[in-house]
C-alpha atoms as a PDB file:
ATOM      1  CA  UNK A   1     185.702  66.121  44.467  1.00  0.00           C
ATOM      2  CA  UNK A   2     187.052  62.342  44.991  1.00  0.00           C
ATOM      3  CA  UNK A   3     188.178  61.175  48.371  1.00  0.00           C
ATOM      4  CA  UNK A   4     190.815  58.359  48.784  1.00  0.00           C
ATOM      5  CA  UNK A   5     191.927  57.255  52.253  1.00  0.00           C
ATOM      6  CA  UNK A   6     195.427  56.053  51.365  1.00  0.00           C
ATOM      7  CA  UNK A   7     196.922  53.453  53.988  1.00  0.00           C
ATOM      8  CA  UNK A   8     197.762  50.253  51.519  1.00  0.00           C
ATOM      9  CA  UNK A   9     199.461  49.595  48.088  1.00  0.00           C
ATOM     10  CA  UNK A  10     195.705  48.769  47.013  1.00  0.00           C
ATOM     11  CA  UNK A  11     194.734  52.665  47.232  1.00  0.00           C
ATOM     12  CA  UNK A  12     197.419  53.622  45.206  1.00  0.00           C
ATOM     13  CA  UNK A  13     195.843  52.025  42.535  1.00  0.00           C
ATOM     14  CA  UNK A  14     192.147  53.119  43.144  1.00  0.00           C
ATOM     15  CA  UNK A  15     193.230  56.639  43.436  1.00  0.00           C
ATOM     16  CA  UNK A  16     195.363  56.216  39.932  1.00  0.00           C
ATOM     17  CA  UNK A  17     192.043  54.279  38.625  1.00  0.00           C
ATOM     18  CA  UNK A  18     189.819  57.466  39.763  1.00  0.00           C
ATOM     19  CA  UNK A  19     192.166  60.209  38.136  1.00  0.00           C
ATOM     20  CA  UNK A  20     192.406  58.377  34.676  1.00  0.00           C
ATOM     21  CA  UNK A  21     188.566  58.664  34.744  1.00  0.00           C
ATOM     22  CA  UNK A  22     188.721  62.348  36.182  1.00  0.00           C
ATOM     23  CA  UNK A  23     191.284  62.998  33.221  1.00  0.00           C
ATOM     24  CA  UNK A  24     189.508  61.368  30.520  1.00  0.00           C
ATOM     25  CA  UNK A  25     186.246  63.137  31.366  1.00  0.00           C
ATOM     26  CA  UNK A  26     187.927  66.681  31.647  1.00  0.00           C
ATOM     27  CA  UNK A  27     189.244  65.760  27.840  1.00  0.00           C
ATOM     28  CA  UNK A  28     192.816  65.476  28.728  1.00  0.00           C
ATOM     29  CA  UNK A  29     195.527  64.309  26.192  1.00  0.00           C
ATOM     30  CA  UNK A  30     197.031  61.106  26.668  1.00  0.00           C
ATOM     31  CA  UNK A  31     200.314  62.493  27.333  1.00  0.00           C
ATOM     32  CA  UNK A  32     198.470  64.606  30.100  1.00  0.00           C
ATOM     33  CA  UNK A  33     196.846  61.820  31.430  1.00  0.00           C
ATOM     34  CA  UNK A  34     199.509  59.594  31.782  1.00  0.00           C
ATOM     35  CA  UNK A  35     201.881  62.638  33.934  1.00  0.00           C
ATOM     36  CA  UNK A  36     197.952  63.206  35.623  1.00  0.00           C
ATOM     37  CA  UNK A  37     197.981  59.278  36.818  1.00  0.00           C
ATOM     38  CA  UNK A  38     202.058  58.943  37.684  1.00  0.00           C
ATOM     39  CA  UNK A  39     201.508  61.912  39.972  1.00  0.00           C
ATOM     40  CA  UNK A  40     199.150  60.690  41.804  1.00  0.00           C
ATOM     41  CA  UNK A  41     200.404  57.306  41.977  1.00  0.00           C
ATOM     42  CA  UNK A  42     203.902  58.794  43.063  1.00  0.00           C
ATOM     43  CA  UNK A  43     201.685  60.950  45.981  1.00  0.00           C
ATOM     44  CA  UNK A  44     200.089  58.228  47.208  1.00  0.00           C
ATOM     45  CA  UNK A  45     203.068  55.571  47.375  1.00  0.00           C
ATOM     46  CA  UNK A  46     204.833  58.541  49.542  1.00  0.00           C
ATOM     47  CA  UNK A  47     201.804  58.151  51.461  1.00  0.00           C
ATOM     48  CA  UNK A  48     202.060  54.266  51.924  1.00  0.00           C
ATOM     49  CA  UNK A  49     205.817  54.027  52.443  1.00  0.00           C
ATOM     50  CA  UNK A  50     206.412  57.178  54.678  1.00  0.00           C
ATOM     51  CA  UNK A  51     203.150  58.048  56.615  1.00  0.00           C
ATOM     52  CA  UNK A  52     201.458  55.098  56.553  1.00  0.00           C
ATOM     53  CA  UNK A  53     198.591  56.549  56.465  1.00  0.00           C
ATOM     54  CA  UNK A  54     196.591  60.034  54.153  1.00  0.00           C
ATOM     55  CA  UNK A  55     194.146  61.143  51.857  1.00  0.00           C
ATOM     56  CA  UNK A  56     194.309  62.046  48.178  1.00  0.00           C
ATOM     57  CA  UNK A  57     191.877  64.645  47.124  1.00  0.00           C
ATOM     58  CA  UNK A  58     191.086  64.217  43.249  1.00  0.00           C
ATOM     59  CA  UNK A  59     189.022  67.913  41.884  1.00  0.00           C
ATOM     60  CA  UNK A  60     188.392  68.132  38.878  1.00  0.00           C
ATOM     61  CA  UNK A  61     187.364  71.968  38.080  1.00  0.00           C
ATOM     62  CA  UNK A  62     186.466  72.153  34.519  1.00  0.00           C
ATOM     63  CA  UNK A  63     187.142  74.148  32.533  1.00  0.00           C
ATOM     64  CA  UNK A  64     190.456  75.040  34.192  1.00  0.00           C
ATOM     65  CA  UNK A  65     191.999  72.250  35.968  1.00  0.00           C
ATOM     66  CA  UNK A  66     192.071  69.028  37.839  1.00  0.00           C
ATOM     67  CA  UNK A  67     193.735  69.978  41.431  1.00  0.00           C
ATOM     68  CA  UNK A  68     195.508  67.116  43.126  1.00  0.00           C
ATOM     69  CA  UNK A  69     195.801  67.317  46.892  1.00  0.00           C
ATOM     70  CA  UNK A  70     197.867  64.553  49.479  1.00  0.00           C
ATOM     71  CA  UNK A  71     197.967  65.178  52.907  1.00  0.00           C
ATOM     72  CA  UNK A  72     199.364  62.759  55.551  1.00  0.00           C
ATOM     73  CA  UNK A  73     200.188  63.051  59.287  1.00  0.00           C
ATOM     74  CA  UNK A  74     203.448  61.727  58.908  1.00  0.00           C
ATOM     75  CA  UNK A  75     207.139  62.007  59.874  1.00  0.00           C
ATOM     76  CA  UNK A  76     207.084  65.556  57.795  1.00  0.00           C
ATOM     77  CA  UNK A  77     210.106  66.696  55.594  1.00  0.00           C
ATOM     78  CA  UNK A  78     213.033  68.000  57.626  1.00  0.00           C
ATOM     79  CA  UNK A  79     214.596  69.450  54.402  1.00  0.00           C
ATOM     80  CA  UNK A  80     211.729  69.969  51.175  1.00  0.00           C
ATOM     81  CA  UNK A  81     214.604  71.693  48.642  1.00  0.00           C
ATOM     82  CA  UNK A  82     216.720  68.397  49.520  1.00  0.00           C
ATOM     83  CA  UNK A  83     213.793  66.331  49.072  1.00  0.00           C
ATOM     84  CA  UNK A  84     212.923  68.099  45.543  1.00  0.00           C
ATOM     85  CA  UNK A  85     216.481  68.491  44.392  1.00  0.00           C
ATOM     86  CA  UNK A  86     216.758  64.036  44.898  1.00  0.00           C
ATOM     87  CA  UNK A  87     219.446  64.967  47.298  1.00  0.00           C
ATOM     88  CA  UNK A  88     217.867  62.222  49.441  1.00  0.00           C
ATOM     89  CA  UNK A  89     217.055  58.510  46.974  1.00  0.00           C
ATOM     90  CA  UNK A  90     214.476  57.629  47.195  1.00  0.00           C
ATOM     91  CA  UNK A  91     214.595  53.459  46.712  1.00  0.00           C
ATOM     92  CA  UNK A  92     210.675  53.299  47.409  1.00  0.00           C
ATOM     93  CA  UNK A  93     208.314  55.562  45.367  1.00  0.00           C
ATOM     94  CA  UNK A  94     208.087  55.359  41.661  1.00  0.00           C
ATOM     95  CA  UNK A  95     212.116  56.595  41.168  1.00  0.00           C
ATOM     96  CA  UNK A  96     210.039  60.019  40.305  1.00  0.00           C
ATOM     97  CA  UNK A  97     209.960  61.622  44.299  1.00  0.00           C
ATOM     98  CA  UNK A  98     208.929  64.512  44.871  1.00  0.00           C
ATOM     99  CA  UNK A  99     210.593  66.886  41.870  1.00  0.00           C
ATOM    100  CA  UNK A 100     209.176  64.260  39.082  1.00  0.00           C
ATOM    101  CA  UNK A 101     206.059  65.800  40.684  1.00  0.00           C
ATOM    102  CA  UNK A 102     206.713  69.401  40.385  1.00  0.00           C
ATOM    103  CA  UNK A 103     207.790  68.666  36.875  1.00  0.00           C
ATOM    104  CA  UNK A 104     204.794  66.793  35.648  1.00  0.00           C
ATOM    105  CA  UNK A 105     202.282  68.932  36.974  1.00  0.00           C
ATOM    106  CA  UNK A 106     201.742  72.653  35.707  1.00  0.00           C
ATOM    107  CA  UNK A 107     201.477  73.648  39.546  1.00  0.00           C
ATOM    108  CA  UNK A 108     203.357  72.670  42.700  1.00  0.00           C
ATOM    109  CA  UNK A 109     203.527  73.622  46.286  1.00  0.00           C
ATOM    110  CA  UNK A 110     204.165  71.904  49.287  1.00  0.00           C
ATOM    111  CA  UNK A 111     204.166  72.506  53.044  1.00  0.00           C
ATOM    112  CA  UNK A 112     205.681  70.178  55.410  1.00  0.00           C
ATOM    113  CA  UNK A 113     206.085  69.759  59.261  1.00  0.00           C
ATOM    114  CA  UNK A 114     208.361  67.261  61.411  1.00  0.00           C
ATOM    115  CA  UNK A 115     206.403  65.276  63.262  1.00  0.00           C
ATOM    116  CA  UNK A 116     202.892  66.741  62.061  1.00  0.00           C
ATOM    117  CA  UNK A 117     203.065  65.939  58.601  1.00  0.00           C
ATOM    118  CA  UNK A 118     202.858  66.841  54.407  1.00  0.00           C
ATOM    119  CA  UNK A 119     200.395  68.728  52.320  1.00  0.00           C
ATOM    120  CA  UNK A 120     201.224  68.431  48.457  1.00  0.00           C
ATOM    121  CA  UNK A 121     199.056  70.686  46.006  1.00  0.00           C
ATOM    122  CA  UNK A 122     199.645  70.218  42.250  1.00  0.00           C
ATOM    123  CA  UNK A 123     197.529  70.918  39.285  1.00  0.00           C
ATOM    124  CA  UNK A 124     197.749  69.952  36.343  1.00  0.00           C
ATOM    125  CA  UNK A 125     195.677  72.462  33.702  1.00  0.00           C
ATOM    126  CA  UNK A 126     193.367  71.683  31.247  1.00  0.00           C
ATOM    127  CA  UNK A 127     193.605  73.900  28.574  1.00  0.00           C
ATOM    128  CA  UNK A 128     196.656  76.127  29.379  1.00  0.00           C
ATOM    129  CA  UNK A 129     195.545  79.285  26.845  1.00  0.00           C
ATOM    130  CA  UNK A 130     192.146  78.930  28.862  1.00  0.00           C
ATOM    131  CA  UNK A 131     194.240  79.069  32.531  1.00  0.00           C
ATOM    132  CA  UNK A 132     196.334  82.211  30.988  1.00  0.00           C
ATOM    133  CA  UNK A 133     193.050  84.409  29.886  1.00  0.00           C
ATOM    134  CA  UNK A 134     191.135  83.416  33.220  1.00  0.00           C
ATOM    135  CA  UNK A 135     194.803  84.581  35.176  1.00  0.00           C
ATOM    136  CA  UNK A 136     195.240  87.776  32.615  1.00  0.00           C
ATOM    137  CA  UNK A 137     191.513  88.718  33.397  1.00  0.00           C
ATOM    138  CA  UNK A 138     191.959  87.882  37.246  1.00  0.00           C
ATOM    139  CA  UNK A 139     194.833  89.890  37.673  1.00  0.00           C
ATOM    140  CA  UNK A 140     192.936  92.724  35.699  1.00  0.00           C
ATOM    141  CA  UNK A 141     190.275  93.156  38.089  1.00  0.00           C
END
């Protein structure tokens, strides 16, 4: 699992850097790679522009997924289905927000606190036939 302290424009880059590596390793497609790298970036500017400060947790978990984590201790969402509906522009991020996310990535959740902060999960899979047999023999058992 990578680690990226997120608190300048700089770590948006070296967390984009260190998922392009994670994605090409785990065999990726381009296309995958590319919606992979604009996630994160998209995660982490949130990070710069709204919290100020947060981490980016990059695990890759071959051969099933690479698992994308933010968290900051920041202002929080007062209204997530606003924020992931673009009800609120966003004139700072990559023009993506939130929902470009969730679209990108094959999963998405978030939890978010005024005042306390955001956690973002999203996944993006690695062979999706592989990620339905592990989940059909999962939910068999």
């Amino acid at each position: 699992m990578y680690k990226i302290i997120i608190d300048r424009e700089d770590d948006v880059y070296m967390a984009s850097t260190i998922g392009k590596k994670v994605a090409e390793n785990c065999g990726l497609n381009k296309s995958d790679q590319t919606k992979l790298v604009v996630s994160i970036m998209e995660l982490a500017r949130n990070i710069v522009f709204y919290a100020d400060k947060g981490e980016i947790f990059i695990n890759p978990r071959p051969p099933y997924e690479i698992e994308i984590i933010a968290i900051d201790r920041g202002p929080g969402i007062a209204n997530i289905d606003d924020a992931l509906n673009n009800a609120v522009p966003s004139k700072k991020g990559l023009g993506l927000g939130l929902s470009g996310v969730r679209r990108l990535m094959d999963e998405f959740d978030i939890t978010s606190t005024v005042n306390i902060g955001t956690k973002v999960r999203a996944v993006k899979w690695l062979n999706e036939r592989t990620v339905r047999h592990f989940d059909h023999i999962t939910r068999r058992s």
